[in-house]
N, C-alpha and C. Protein backbone atom coordinates (compact mmCIF):
# COMPACT_ATOMS: atom_id res chain seq x y z
N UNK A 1 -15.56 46.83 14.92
CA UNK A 1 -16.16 45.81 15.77
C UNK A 1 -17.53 45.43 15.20
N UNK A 2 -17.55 43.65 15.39
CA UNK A 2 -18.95 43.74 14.72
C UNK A 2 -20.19 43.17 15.87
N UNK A 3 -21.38 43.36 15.69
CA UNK A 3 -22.44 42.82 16.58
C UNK A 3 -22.76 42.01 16.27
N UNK A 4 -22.82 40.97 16.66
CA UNK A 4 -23.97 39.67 16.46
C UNK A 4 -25.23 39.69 17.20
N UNK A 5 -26.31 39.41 16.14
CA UNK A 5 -27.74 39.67 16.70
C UNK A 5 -27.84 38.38 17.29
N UNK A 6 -29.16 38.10 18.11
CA UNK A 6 -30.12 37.05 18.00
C UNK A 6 -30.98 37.09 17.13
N UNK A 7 -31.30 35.99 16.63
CA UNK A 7 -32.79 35.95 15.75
C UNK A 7 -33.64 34.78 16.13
N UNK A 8 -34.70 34.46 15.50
CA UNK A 8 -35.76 33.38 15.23
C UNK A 8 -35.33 32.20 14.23
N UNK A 9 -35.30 31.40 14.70
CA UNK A 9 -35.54 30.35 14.41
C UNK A 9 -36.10 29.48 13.73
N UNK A 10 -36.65 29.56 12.57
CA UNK A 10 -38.59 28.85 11.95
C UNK A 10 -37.97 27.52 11.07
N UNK A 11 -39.08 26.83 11.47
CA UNK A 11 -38.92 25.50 10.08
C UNK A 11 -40.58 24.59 10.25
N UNK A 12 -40.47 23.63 9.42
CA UNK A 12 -41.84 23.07 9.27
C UNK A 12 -41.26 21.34 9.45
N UNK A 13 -42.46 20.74 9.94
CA UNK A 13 -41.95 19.18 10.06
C UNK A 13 -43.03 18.36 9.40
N UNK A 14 -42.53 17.48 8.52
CA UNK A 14 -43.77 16.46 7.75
C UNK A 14 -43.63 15.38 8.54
N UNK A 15 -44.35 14.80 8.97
CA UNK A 15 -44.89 13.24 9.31
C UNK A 15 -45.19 12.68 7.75
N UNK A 16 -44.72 11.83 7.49
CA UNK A 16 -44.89 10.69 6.63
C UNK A 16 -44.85 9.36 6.68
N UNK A 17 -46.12 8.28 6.21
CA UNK A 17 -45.74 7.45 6.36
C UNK A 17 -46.68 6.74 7.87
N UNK A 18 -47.03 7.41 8.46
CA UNK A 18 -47.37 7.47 10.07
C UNK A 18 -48.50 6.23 9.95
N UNK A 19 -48.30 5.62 11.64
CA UNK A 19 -49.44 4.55 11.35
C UNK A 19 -51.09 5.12 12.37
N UNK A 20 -50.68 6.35 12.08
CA UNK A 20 -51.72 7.17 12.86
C UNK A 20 -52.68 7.69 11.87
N UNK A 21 -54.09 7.23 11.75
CA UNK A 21 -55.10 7.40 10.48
C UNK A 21 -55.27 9.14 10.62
N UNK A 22 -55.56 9.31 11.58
CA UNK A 22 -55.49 11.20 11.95
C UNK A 22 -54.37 12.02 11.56
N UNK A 23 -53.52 11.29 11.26
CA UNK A 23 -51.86 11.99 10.57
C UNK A 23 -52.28 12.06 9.59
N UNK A 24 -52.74 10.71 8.87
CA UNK A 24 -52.76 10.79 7.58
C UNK A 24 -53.87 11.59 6.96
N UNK A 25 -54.74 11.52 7.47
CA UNK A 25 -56.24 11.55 6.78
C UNK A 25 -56.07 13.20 7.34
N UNK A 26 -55.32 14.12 8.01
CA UNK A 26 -55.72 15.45 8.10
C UNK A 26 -54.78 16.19 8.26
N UNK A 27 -53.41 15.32 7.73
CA UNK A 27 -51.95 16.40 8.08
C UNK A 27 -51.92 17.24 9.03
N UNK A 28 -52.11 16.56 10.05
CA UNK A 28 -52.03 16.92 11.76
C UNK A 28 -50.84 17.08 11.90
N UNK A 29 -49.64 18.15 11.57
CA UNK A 29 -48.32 17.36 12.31
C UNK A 29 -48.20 18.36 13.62
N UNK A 30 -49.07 18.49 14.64
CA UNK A 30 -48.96 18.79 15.70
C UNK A 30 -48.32 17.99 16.65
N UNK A 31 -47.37 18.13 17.58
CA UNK A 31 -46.53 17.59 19.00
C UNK A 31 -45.50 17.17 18.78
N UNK A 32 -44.55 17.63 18.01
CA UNK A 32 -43.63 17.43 17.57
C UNK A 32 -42.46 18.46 18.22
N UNK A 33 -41.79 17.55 18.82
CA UNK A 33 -40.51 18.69 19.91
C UNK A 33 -39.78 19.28 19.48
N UNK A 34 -38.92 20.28 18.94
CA UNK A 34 -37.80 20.44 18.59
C UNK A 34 -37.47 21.17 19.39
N UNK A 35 -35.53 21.11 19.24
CA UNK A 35 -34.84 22.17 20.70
C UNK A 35 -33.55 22.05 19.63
N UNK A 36 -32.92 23.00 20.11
CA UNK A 36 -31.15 23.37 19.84
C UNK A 36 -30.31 23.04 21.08
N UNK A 37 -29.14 22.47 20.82
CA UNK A 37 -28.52 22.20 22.01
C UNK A 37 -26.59 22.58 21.56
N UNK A 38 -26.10 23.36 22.10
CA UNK A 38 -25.17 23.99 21.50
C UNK A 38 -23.85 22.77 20.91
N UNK A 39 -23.33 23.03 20.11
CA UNK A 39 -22.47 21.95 19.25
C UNK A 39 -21.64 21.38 20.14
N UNK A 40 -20.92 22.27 20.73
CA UNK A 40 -20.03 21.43 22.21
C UNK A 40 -20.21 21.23 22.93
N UNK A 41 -21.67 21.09 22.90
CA UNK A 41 -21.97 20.95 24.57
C UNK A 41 -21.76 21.46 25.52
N UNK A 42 -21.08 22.53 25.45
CA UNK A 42 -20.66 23.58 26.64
C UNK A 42 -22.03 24.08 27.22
N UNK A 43 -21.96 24.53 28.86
CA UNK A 43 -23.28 24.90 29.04
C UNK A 43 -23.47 26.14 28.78
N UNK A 44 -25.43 26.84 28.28
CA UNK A 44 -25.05 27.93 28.18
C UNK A 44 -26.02 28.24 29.57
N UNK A 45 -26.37 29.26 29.29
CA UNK A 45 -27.00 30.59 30.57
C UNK A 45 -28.07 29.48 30.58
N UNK A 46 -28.16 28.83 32.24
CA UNK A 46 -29.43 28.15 32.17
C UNK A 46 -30.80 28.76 32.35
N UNK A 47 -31.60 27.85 31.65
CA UNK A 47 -32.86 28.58 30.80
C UNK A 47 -33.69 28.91 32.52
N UNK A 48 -34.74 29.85 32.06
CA UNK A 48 -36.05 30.19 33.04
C UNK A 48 -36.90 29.41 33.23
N UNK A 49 -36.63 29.12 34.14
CA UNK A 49 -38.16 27.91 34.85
C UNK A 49 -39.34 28.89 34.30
N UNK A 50 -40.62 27.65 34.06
CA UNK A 50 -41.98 28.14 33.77
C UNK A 50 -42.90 27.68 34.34
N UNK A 51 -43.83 28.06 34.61
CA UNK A 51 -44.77 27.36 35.31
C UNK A 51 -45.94 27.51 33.89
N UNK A 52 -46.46 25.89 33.77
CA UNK A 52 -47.21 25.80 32.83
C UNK A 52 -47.97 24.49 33.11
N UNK A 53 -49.56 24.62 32.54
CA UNK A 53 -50.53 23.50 33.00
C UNK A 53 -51.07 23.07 31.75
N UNK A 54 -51.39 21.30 32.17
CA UNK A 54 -51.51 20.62 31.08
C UNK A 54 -53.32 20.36 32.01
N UNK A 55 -54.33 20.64 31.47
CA UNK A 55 -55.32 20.25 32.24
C UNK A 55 -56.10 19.48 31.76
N UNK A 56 -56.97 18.56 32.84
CA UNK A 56 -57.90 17.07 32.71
C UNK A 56 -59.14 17.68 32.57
N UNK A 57 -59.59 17.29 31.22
CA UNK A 57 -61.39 17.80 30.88
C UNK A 57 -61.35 16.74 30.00
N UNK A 58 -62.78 16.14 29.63
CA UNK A 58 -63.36 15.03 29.23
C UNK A 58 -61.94 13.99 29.26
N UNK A 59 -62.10 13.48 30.20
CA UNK A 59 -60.68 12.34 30.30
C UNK A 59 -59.73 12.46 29.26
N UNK A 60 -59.53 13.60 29.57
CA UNK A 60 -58.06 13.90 28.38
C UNK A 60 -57.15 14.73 28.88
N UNK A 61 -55.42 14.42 28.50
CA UNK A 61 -54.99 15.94 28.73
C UNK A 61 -54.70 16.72 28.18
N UNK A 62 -55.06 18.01 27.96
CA UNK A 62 -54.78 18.62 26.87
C UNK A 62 -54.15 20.19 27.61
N UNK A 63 -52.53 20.16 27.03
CA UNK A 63 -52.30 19.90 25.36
C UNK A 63 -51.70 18.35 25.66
N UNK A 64 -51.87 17.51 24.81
CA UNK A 64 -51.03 15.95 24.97
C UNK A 64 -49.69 16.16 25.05
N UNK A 65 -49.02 16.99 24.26
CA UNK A 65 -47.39 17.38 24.13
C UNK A 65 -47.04 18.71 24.79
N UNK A 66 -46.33 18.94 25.88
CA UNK A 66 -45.72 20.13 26.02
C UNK A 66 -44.14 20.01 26.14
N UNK A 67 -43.35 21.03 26.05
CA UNK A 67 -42.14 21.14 26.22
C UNK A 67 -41.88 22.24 27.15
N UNK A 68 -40.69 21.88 28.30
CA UNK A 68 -40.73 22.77 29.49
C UNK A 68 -39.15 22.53 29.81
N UNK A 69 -38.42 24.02 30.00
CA UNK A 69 -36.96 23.96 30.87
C UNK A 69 -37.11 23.13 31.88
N UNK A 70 -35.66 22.85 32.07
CA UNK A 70 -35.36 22.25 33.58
C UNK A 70 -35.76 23.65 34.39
N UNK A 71 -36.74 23.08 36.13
CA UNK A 71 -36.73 23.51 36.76
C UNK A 71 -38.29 23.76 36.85
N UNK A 72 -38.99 24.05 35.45
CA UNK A 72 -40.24 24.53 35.59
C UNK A 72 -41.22 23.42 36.23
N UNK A 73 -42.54 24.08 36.53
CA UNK A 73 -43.68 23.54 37.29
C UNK A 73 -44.96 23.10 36.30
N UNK A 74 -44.92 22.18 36.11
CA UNK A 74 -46.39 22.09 35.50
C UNK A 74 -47.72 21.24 36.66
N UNK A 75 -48.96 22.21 36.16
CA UNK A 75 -49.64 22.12 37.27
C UNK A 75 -50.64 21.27 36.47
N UNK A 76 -52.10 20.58 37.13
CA UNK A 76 -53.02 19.36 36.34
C UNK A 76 -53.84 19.66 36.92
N UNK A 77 -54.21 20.82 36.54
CA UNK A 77 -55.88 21.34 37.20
C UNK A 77 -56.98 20.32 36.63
N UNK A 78 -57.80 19.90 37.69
CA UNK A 78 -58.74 18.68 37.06
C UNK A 78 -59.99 19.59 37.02
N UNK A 79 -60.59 19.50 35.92
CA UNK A 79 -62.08 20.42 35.21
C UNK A 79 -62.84 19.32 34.34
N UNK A 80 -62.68 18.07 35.43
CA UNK A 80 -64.00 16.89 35.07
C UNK A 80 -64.57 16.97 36.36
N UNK A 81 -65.87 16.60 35.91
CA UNK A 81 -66.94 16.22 37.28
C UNK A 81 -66.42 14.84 38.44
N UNK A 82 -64.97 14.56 38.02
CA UNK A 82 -64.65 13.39 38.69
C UNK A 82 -63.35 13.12 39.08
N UNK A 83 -62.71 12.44 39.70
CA UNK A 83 -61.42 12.06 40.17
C UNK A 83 -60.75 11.66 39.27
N UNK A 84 -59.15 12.55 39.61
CA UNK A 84 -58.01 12.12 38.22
C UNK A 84 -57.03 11.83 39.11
N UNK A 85 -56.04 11.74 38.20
CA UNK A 85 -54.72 11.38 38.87
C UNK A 85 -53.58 11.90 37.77
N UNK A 86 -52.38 12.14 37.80
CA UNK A 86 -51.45 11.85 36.99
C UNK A 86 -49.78 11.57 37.74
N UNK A 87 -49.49 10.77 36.62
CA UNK A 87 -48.22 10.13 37.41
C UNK A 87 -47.37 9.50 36.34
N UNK A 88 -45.84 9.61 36.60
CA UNK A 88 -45.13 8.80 35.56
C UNK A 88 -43.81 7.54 36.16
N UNK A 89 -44.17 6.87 35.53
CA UNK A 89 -43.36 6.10 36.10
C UNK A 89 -42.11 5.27 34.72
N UNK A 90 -42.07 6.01 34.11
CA UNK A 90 -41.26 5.96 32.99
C UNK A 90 -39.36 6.83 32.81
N UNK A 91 -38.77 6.88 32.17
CA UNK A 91 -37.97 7.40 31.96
C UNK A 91 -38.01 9.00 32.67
N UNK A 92 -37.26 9.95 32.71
CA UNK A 92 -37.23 11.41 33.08
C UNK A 92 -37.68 11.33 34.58
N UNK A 93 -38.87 11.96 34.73
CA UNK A 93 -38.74 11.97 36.24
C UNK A 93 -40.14 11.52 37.01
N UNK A 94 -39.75 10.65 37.45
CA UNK A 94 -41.51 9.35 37.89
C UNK A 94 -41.41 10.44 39.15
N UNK A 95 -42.99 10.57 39.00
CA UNK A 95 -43.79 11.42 39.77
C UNK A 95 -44.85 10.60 39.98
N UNK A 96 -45.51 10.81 40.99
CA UNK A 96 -47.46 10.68 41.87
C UNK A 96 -48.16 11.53 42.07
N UNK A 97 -48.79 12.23 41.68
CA UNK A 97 -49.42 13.03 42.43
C UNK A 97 -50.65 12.68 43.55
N UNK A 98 -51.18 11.11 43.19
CA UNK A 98 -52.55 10.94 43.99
C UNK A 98 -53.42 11.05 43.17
N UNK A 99 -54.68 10.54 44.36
CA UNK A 99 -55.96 11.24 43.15
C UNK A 99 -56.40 12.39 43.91
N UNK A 100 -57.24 13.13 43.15
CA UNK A 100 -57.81 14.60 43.76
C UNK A 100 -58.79 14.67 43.00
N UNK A 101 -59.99 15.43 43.67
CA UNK A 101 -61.25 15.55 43.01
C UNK A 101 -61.56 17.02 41.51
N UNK A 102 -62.46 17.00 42.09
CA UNK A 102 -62.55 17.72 40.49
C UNK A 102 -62.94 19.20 41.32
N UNK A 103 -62.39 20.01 40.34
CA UNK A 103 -61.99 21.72 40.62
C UNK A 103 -60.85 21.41 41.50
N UNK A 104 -59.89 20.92 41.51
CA UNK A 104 -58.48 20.90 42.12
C UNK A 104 -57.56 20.67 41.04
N UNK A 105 -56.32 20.96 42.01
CA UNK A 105 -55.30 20.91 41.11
C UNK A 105 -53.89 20.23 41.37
N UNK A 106 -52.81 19.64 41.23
CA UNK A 106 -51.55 19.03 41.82
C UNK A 106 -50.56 19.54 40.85
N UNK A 107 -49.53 19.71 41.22
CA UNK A 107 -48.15 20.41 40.68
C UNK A 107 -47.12 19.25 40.72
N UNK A 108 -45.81 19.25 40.06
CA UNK A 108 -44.81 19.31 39.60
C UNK A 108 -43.84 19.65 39.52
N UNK A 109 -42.77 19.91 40.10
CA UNK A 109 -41.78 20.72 39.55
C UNK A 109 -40.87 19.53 38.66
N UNK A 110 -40.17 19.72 37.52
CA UNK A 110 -39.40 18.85 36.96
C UNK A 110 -37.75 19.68 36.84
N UNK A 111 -37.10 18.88 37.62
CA UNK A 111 -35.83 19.03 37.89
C UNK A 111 -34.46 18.51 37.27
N UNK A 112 -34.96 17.70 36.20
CA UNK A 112 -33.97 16.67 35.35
C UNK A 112 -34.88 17.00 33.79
N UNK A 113 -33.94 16.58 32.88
CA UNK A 113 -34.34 16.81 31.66
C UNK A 113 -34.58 15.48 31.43
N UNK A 114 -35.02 15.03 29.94
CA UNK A 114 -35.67 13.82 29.92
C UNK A 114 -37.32 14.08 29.49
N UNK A 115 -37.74 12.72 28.57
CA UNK A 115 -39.09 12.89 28.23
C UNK A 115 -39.94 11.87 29.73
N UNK A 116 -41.14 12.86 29.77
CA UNK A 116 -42.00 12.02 30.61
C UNK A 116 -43.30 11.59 30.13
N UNK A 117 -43.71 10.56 30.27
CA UNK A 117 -44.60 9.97 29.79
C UNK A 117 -45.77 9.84 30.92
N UNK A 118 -46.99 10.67 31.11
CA UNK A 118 -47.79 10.71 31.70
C UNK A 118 -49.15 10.15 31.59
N UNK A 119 -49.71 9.71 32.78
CA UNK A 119 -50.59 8.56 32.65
C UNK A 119 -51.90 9.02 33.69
N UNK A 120 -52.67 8.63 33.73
CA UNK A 120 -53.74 8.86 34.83
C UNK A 120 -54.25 7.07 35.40
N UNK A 121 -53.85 7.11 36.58
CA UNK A 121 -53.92 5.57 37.23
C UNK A 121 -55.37 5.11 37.15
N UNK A 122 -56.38 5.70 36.68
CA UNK A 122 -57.91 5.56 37.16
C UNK A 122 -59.08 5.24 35.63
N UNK A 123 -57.62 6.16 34.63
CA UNK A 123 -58.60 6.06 33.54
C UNK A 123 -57.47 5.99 32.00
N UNK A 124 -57.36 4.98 32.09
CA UNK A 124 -56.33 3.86 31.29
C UNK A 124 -55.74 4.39 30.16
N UNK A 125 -56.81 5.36 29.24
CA UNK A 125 -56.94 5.92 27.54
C UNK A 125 -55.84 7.06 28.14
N UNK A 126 -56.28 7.87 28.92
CA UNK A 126 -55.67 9.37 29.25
C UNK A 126 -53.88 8.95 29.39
N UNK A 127 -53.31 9.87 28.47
CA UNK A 127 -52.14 9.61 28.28
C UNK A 127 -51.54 11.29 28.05
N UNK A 128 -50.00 11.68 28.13
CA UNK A 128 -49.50 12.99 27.06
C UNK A 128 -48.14 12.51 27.67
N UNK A 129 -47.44 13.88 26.89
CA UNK A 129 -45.70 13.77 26.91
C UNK A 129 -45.46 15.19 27.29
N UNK A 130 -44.45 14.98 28.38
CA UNK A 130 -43.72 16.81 28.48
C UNK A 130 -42.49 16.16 28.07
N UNK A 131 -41.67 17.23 27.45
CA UNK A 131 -40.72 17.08 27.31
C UNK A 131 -39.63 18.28 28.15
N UNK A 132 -38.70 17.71 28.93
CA UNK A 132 -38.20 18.62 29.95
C UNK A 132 -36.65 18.83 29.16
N UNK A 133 -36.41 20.06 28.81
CA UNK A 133 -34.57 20.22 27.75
C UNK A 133 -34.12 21.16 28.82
N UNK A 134 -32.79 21.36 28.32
CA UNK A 134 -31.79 22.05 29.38
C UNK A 134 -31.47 23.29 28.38
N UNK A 135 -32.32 23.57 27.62
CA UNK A 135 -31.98 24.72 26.82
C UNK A 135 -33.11 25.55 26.65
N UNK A 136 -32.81 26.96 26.75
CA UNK A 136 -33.87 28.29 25.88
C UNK A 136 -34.34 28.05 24.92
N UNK A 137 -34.31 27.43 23.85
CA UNK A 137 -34.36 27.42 22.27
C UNK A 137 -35.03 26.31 22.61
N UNK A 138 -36.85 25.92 22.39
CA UNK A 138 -37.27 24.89 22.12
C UNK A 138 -38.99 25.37 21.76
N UNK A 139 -39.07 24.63 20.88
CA UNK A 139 -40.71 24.81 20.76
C UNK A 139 -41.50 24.12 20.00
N UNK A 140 -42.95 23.50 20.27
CA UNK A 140 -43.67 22.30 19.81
C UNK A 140 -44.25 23.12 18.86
N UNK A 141 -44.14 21.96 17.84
CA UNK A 141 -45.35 22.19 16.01
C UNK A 141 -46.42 22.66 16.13
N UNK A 142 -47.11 23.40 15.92
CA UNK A 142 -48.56 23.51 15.68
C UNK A 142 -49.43 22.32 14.53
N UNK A 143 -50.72 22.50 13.92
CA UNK A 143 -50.85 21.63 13.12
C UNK A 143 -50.58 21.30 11.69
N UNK A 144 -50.01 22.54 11.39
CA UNK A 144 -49.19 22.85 10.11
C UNK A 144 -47.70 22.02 10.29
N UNK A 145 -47.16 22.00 11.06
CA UNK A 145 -45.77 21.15 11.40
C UNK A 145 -44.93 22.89 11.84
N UNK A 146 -45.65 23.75 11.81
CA UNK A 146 -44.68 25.26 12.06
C UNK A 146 -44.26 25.29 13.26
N UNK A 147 -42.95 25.51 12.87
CA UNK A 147 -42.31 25.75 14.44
C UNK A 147 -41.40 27.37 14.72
N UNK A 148 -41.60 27.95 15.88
CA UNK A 148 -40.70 28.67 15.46
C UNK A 148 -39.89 29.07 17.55
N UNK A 149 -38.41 29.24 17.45
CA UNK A 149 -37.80 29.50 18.41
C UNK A 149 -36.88 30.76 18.27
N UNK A 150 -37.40 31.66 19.21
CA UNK A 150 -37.17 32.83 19.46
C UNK A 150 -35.53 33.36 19.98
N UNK A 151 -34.65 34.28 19.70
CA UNK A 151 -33.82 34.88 20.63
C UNK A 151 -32.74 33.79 20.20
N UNK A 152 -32.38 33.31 18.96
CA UNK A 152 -30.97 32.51 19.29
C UNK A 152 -30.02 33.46 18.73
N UNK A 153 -29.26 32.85 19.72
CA UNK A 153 -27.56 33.56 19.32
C UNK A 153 -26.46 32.76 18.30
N UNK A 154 -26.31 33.97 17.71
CA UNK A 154 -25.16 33.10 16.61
C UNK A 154 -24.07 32.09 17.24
N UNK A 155 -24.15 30.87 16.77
CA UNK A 155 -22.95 29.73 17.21
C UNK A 155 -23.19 28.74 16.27
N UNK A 156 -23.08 27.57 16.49
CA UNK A 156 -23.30 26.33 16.14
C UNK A 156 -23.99 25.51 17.09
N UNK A 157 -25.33 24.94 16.60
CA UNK A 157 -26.00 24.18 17.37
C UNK A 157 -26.33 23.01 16.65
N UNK A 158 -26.86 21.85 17.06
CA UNK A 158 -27.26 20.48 17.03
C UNK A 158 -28.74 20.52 17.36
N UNK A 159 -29.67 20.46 16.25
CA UNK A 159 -31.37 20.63 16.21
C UNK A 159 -31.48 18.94 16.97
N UNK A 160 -31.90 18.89 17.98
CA UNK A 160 -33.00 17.63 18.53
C UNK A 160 -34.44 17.54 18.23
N UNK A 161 -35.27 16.36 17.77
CA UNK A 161 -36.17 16.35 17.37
C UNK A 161 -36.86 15.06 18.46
N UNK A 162 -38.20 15.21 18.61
CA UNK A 162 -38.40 13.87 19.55
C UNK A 162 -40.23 14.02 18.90
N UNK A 163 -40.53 12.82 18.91
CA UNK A 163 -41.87 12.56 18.45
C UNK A 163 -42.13 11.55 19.15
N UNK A 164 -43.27 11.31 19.53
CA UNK A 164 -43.71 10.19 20.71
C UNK A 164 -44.04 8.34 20.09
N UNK A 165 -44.39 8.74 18.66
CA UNK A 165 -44.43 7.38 17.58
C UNK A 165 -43.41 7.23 16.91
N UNK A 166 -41.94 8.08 17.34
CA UNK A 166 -40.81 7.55 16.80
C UNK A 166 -40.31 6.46 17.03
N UNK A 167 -39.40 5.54 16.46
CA UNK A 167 -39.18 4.30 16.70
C UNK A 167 -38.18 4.45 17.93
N UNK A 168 -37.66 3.67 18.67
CA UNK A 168 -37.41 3.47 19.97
C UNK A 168 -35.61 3.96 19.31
N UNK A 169 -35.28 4.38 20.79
CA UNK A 169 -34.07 5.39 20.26
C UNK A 169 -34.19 6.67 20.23
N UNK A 170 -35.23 7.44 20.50
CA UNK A 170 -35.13 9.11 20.17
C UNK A 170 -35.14 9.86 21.66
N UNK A 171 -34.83 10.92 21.88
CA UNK A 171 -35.14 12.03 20.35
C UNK A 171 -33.38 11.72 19.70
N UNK A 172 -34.08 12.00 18.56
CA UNK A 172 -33.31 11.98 17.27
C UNK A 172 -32.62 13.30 16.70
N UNK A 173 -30.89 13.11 17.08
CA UNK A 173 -30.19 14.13 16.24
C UNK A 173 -30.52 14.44 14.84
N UNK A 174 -29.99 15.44 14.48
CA UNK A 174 -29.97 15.92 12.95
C UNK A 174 -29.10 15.17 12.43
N UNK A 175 -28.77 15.33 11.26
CA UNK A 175 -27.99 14.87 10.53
C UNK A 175 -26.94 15.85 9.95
N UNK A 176 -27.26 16.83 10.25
CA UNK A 176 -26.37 18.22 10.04
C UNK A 176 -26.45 19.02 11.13
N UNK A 177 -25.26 19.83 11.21
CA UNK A 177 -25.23 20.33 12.16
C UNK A 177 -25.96 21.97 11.81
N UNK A 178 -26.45 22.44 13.18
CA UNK A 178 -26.94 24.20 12.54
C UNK A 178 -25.53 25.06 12.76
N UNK A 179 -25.60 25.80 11.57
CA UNK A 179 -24.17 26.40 11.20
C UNK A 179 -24.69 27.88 11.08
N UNK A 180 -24.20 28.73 11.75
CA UNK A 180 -24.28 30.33 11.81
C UNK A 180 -22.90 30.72 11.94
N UNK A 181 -23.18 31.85 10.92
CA UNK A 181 -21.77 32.61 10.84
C UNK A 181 -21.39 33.79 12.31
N UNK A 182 -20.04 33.19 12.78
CA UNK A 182 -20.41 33.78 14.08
C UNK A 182 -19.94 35.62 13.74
N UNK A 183 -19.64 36.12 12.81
CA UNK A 183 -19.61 37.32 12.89
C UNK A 183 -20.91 38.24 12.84
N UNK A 184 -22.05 37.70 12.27
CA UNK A 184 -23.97 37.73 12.78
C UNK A 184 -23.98 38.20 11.56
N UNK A 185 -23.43 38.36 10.32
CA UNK A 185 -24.08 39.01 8.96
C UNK A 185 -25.22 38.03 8.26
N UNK A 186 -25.21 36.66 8.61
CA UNK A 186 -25.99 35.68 7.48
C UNK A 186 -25.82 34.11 8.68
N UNK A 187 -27.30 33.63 9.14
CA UNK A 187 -27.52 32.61 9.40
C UNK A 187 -27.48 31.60 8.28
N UNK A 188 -26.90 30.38 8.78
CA UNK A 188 -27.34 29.22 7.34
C UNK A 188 -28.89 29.19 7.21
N UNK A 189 -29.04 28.93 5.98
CA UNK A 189 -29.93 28.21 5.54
C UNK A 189 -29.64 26.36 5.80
N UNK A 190 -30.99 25.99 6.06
CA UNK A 190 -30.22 24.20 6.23
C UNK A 190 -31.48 23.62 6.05
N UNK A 191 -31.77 22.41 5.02
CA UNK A 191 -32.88 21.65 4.63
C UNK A 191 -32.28 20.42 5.53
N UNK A 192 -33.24 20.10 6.81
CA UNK A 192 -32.72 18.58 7.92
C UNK A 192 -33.74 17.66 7.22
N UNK A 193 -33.45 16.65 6.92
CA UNK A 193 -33.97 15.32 6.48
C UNK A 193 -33.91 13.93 7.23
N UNK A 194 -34.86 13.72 8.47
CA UNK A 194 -34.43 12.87 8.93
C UNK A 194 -35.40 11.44 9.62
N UNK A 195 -35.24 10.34 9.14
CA UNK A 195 -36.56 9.21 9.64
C UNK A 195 -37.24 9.23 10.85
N UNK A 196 -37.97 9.82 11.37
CA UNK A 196 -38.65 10.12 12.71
C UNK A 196 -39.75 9.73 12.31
N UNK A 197 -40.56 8.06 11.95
CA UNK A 197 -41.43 7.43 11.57
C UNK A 197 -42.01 8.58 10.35
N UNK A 198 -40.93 8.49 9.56
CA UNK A 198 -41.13 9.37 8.13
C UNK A 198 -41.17 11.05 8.57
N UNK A 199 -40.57 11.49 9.41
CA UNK A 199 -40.94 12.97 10.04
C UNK A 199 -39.72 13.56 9.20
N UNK A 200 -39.82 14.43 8.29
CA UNK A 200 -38.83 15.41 7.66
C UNK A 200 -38.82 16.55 8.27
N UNK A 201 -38.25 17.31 8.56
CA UNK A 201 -37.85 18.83 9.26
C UNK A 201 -37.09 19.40 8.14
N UNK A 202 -37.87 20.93 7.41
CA UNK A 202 -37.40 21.54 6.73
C UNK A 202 -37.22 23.32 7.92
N UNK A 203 -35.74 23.48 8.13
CA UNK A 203 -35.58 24.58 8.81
C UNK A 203 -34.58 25.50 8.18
N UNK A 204 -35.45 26.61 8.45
CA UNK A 204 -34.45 27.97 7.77
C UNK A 204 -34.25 28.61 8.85
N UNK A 205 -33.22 29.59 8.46
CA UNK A 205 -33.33 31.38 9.88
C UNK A 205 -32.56 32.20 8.78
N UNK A 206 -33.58 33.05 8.87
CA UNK A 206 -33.10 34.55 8.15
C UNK A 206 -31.80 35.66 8.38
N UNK A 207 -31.95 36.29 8.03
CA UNK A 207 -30.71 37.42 7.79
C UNK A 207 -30.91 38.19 9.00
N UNK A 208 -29.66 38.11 9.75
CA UNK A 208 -29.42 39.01 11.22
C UNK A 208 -29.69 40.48 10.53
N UNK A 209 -30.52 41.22 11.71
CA UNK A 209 -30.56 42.73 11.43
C UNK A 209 -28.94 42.62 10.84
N UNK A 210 -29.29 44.61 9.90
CA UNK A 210 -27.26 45.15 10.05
C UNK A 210 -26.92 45.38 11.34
N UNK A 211 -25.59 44.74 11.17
CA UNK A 211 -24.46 44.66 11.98
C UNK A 211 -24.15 45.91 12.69
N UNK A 212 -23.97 46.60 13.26
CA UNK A 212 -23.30 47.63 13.93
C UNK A 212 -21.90 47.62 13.79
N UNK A 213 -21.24 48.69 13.79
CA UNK A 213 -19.56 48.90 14.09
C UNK A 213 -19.20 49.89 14.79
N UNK A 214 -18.40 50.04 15.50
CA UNK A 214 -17.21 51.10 16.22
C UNK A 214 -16.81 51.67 15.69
């Protein structure tokens, strides 16, 4: 009998091409989504709600990009000397929160998957993106483009990619599918190449611990 491990996940994403001078001028490729979503679509074990906060200081929100399971809470603690708001009225799931003063906070729960596009009604510039997936396996770039997703199980999955200056249409499938050998001795290797306003995704996953037997 053989075991199949879980492992990690890692790959790197280039922005190229971008009409963003801060892309270019400092190879920022920070906020960049990626998730696995299993090849047949079959459902798997639905993921753990999180509770996670995107918070308002100098009219900004930071982090601009998060990614969050269905179900989780994100909260908008305001830490300006002044009244915020956030609210979406876009695709995924249009929310209000109001305005509320400063040292407060308003919650969220997001119940549908889907990207949301968040706004503050009061102060025009202040903008970010959550991205809400129906899967365990997801995690945003740092500024290197490094990504890495924890605990997958050998199958076949379909890498989703979503970038917020992608051209209209995303998030954007792979072009290959992720291929693991389901007996757990050897994950693929897989170089994804794909136009996400010039965004390339180079992703590997390493060698499952040894196998166990009976």
């Amino acid at each position: 009998m053989f075991t199949a491990y879980a492992a990690p996940i890692s790959g790197t994403v280039e922005i190229t091409n971008s009409r963003d001078a801060a892309v270019r001028k400092h190879k920022d490729y920070t906020g960049v989504v990626v998730w696995l979503e299993t090849a047949d679509r079959a459902p798997s074990s639905p993921p753990t709600p999180k509770r996670v906060q995107m918070i308002q200081r100098d009219k900004r929100f930071n982090p601009h990009v998060i990614a969050v399971p269905v179900g989780s809470t994100v909260a908008f603690p305001n830490f300006d000397p002044i009244f915020h708001n956030a609210f979406s009225s876009f695709s995924g799931q249009p929310f209000d929160v109001g305005l509320y003063p400063p040292g407060t906070s308003r919650s969220v729960t997001f119940r549908r998957d889907g990207v949301v596009r968040v706004f503050c009604n009061i102060h025009q510039t202040m903008s970010a993106i959550i991205v809400v997936v129906k899967t365990p396996w997801y995690a945003v770039t740092n500024a290197q483009g490094g990504y890495q997703i924890a605990g997958v199980p050998p199958g076949d999955y379909r890498l989703r990619v979503f970038y917020e200056r992608a051209p209209a249409g995303g998030p954007f499938p792979s072009r290959e599918w992720w291929r693991r050998a389901l007996r757990g001795f050897l994950f693929d290797s897989l170089v994804i190449t794909r136009s996400v306003e010039g965004a390339r995704s180079r992703t590997s996953s390493p060698k499952t611990p040894p196998s166990g037997r009976d």
